[in-house]
N, C-alpha and C. Protein backbone atom coordinates (compact mmCIF):
# COMPACT_ATOMS: atom_id res chain seq x y z
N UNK A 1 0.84 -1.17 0.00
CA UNK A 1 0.00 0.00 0.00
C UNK A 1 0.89 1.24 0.00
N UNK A 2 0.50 2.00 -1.10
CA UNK A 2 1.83 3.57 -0.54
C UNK A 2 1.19 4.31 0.14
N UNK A 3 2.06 4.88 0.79
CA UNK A 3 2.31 5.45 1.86
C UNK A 3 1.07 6.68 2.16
N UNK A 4 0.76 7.45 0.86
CA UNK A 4 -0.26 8.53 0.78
C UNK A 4 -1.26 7.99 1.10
N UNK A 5 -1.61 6.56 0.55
CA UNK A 5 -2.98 6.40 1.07
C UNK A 5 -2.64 5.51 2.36
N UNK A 6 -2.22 5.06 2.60
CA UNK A 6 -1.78 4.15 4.49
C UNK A 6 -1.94 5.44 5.28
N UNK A 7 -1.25 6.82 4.89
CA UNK A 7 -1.71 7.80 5.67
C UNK A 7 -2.91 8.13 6.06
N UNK A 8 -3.56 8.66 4.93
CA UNK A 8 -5.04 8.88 4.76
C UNK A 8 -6.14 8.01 5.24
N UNK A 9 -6.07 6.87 4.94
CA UNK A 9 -6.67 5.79 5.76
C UNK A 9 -6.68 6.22 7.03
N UNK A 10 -5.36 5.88 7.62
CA UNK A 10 -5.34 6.00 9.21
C UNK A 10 -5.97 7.68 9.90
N UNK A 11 -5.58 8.45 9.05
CA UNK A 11 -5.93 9.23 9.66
C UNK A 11 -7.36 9.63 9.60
N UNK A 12 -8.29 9.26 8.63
CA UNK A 12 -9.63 9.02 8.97
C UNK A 12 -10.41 8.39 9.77
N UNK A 13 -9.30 7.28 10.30
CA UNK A 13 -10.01 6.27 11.23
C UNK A 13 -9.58 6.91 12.25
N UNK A 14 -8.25 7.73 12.81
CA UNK A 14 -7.80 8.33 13.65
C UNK A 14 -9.07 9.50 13.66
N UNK A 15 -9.38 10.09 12.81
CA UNK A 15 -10.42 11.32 13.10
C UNK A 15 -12.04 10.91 13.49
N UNK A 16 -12.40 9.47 13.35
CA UNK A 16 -13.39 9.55 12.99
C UNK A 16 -13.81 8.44 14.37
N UNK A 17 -12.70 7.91 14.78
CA UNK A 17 -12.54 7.62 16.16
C UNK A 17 -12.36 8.89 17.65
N UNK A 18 -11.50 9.67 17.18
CA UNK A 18 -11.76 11.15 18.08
C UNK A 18 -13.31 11.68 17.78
N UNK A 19 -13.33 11.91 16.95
CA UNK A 19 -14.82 12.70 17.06
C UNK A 19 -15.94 11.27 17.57
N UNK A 20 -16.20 10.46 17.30
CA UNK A 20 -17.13 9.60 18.03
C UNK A 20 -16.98 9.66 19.62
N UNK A 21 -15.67 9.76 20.00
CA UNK A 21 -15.84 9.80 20.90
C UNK A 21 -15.88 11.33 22.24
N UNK A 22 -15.90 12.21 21.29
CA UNK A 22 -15.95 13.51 21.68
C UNK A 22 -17.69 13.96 21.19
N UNK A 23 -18.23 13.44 21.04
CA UNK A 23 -19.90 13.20 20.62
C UNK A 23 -20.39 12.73 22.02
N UNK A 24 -21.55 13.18 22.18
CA UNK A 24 -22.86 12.71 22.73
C UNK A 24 -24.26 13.58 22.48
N UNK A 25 -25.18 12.50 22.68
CA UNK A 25 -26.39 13.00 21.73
C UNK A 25 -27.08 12.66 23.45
N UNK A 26 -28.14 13.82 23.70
CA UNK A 26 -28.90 14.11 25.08
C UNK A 26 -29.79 14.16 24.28
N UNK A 27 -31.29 13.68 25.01
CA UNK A 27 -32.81 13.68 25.01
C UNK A 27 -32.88 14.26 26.53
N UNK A 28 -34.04 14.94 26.61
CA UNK A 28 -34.65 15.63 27.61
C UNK A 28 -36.42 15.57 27.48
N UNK A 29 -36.38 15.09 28.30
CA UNK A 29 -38.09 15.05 28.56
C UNK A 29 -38.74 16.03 29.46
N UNK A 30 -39.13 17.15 29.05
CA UNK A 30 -39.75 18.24 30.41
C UNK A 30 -41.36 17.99 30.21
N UNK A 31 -41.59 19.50 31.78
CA UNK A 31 -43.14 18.70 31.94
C UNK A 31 -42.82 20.64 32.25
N UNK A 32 -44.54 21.10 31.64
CA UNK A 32 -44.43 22.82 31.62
C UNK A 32 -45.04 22.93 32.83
N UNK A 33 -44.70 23.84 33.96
CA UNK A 33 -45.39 24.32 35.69
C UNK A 33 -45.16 25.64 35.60
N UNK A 34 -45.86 26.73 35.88
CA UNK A 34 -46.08 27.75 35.98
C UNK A 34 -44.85 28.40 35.16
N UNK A 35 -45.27 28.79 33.85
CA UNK A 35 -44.95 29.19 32.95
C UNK A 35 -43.22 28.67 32.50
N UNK A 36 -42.65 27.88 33.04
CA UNK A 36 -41.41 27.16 33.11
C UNK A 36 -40.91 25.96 32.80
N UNK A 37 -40.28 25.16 31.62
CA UNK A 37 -40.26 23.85 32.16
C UNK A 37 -39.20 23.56 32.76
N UNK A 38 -39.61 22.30 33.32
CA UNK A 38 -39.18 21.60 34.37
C UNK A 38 -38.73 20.52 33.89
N UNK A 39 -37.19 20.25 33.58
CA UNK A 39 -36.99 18.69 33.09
C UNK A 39 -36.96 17.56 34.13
N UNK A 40 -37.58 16.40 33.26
CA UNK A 40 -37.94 15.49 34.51
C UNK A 40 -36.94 14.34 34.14
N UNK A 41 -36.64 14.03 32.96
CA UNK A 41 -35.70 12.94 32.29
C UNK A 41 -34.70 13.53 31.47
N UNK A 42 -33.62 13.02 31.47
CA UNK A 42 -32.44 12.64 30.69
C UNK A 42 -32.05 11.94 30.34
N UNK A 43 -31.50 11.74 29.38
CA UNK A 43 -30.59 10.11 28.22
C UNK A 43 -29.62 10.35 27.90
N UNK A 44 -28.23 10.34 28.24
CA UNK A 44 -27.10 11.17 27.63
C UNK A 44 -26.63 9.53 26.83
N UNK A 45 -26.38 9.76 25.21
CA UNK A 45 -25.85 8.21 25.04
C UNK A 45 -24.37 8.65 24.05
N UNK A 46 -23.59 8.36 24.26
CA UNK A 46 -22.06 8.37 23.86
C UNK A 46 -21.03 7.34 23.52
N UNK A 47 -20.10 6.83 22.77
CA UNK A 47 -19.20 6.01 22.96
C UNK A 47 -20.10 4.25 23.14
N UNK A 48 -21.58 3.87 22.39
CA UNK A 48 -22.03 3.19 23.13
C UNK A 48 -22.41 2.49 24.21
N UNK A 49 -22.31 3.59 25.36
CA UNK A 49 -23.32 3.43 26.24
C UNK A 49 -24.19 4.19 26.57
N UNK A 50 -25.13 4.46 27.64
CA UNK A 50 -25.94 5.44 27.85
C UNK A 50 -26.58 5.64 29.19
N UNK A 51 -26.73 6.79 29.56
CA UNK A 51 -27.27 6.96 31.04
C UNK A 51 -28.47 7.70 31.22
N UNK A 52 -29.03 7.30 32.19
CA UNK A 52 -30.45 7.79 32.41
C UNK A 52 -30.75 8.42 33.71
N UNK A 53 -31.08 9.23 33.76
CA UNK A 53 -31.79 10.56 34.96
C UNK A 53 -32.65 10.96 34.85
N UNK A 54 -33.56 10.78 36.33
CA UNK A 54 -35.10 11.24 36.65
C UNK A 54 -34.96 12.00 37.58
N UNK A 55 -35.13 13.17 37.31
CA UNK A 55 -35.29 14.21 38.20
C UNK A 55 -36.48 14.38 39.04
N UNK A 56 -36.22 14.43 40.37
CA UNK A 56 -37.66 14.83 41.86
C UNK A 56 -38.21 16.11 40.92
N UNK A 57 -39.35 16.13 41.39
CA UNK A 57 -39.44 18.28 40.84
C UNK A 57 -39.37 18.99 41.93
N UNK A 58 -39.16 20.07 41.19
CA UNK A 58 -38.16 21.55 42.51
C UNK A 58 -39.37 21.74 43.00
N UNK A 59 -40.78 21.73 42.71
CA UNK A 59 -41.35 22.14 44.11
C UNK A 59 -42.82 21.41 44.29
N UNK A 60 -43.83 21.43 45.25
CA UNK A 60 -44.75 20.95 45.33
C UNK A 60 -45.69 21.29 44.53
N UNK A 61 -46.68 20.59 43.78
CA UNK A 61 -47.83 20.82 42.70
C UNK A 61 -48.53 19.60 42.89
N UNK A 62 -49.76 20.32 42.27
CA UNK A 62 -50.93 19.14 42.24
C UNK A 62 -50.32 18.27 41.21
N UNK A 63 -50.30 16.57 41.70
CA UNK A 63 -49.73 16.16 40.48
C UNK A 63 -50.61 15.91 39.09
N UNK A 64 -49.72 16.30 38.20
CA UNK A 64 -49.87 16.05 36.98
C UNK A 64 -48.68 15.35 35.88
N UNK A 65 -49.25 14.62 34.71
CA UNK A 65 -48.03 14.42 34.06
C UNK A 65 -48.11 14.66 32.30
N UNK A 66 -47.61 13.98 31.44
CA UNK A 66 -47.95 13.97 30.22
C UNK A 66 -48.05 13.03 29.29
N UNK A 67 -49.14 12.56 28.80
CA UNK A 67 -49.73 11.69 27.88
C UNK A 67 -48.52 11.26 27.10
N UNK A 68 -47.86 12.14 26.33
CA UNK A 68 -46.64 12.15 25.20
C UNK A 68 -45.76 11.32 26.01
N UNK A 69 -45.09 11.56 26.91
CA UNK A 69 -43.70 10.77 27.43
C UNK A 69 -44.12 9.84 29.05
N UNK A 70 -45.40 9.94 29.31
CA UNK A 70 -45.51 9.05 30.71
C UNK A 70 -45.04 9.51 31.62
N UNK A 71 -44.31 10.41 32.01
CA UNK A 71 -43.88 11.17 32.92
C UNK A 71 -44.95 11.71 33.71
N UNK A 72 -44.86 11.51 35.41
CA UNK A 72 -45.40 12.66 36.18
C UNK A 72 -44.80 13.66 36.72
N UNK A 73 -45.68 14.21 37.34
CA UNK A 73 -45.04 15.51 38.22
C UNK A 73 -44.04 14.72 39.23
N UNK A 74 -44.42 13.77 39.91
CA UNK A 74 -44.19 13.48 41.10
C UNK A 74 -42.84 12.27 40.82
N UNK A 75 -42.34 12.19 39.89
CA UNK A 75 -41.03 10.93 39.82
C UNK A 75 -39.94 11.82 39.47
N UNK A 76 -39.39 10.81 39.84
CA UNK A 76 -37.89 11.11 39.79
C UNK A 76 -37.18 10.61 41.14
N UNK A 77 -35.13 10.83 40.85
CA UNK A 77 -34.56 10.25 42.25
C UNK A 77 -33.45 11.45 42.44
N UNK A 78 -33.39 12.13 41.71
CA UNK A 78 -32.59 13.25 41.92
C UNK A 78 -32.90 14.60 42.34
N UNK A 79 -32.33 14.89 43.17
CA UNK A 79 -33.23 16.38 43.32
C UNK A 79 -32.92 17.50 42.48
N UNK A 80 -33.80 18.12 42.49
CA UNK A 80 -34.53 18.73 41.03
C UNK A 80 -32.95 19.87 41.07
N UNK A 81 -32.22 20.43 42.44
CA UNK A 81 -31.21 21.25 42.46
C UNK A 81 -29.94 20.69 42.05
N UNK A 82 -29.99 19.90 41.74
CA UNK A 82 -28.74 18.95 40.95
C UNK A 82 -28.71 18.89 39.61
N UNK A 83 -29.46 19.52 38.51
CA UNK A 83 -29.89 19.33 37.28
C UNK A 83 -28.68 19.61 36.41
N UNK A 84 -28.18 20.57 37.08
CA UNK A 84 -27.11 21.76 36.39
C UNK A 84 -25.79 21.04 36.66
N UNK A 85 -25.46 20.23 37.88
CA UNK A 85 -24.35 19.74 38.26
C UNK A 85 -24.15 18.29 37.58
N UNK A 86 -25.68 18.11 37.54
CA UNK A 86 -25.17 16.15 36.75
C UNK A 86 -24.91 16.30 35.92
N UNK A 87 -25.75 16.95 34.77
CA UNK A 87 -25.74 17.20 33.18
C UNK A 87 -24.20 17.68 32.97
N UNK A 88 -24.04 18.75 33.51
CA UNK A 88 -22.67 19.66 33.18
C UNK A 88 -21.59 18.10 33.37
N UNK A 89 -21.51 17.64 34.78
CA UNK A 89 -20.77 16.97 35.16
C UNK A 89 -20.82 15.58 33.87
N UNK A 90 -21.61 14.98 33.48
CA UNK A 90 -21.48 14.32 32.09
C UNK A 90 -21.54 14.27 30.91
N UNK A 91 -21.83 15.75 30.97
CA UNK A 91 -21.21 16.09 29.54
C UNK A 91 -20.06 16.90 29.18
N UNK A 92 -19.57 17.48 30.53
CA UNK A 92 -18.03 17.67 30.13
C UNK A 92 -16.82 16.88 29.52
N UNK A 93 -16.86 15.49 29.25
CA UNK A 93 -15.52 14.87 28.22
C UNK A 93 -16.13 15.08 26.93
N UNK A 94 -17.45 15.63 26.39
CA UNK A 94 -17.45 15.96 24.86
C UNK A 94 -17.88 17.11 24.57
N UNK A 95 -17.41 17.12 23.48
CA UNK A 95 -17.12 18.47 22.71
C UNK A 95 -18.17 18.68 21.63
N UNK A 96 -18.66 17.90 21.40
CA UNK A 96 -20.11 17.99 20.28
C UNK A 96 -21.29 17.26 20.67
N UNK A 97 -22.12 18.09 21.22
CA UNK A 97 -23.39 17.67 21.75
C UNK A 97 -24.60 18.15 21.07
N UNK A 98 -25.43 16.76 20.80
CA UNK A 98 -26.36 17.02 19.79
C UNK A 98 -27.80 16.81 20.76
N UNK A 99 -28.82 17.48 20.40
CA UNK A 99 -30.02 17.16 20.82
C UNK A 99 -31.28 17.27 19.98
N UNK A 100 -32.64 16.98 19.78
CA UNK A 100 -33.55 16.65 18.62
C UNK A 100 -34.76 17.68 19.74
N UNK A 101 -34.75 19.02 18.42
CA UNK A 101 -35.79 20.07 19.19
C UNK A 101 -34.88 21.40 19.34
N UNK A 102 -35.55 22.39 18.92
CA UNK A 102 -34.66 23.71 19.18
C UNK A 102 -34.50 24.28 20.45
N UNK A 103 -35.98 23.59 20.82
CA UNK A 103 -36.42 24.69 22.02
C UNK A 103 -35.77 23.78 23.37
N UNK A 104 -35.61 22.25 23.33
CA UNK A 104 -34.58 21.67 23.89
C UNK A 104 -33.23 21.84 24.04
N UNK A 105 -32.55 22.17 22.56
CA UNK A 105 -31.04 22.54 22.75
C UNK A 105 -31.34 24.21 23.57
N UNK A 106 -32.01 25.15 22.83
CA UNK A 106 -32.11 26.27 23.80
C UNK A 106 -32.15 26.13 25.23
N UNK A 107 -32.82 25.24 25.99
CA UNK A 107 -33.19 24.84 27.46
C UNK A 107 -31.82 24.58 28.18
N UNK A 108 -31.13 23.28 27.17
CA UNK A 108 -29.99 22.86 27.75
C UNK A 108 -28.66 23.36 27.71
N UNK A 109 -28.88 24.76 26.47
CA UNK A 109 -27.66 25.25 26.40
C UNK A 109 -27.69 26.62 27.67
N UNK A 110 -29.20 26.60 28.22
CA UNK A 110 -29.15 27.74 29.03
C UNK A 110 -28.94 26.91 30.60
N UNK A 111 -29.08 25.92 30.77
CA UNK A 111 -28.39 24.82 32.23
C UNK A 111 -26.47 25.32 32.23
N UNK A 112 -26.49 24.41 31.16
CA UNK A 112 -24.83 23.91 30.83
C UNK A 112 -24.27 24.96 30.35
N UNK A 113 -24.46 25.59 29.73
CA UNK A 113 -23.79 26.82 29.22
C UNK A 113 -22.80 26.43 28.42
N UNK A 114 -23.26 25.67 27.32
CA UNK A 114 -23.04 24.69 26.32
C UNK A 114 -23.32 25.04 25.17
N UNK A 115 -22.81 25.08 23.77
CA UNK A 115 -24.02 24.79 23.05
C UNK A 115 -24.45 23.52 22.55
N UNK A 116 -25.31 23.07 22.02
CA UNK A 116 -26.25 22.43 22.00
C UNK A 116 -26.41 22.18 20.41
N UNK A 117 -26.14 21.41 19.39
CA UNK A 117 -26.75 21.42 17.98
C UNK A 117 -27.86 20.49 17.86
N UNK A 118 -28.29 21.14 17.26
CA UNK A 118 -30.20 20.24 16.99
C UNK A 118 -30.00 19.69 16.03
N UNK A 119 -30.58 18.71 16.11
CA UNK A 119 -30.80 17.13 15.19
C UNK A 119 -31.39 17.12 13.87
């Protein structure tokens, strides 16, 4: 094989191995409470694996939930003041974070102080 293309090769697999793994793609599931939402779920999936977070909600309400994602008011195991510290905290090893929804990447780029590219 010469050498120009043994380079080229590798270094696509070299690039295309860094960026996979400098990728993760977040879903967010919110639920709307007085004029605000409130995310109740997370999916961060990267490098083939993936993690999942259910957020408590930040404050008391009559419960309610939503038809669309099954979610209530009332689940979750994290408290709702940790939102900013988990997310940030697992998505800091990547550098390109994708999410599906504008008004989602807007939400999460205003937590993380991130940006956010939509799907």
């Amino acid at each position: 094989m010469p050498i120009k293309g043994y380079v080229h090769h590798h270094f696509s697999l070299f690039l295309f191995c860094t960026l996979s793994k400098m990728t993760a793609v977040i879903e967010i599931e919110f639920l709307q409470s007085n004029n605000e939402q409130v995310i109740k779920e997370a999916a961060i999936v990267a490098n083939g694996a993936s993690n999942h977070y259910l957020f408590h909600p930040p404050y008391h309400m009559e419960p309610h939930g939503s038809k669309e994602s099954g979610l209530n008011w009332d689940d979750g195991f994290i408290h709702y003041s940790q939102v900013q510290t988990v997310l940030t905290e697992a998505l800091a090893p990547y550098h390109h974070l994708y999410e599906r929804g504008y008004d989602k990447c807007l939400l999460l780029n205003d937590i993380i102080d991130c940006p956010i590219h939509d799907l």
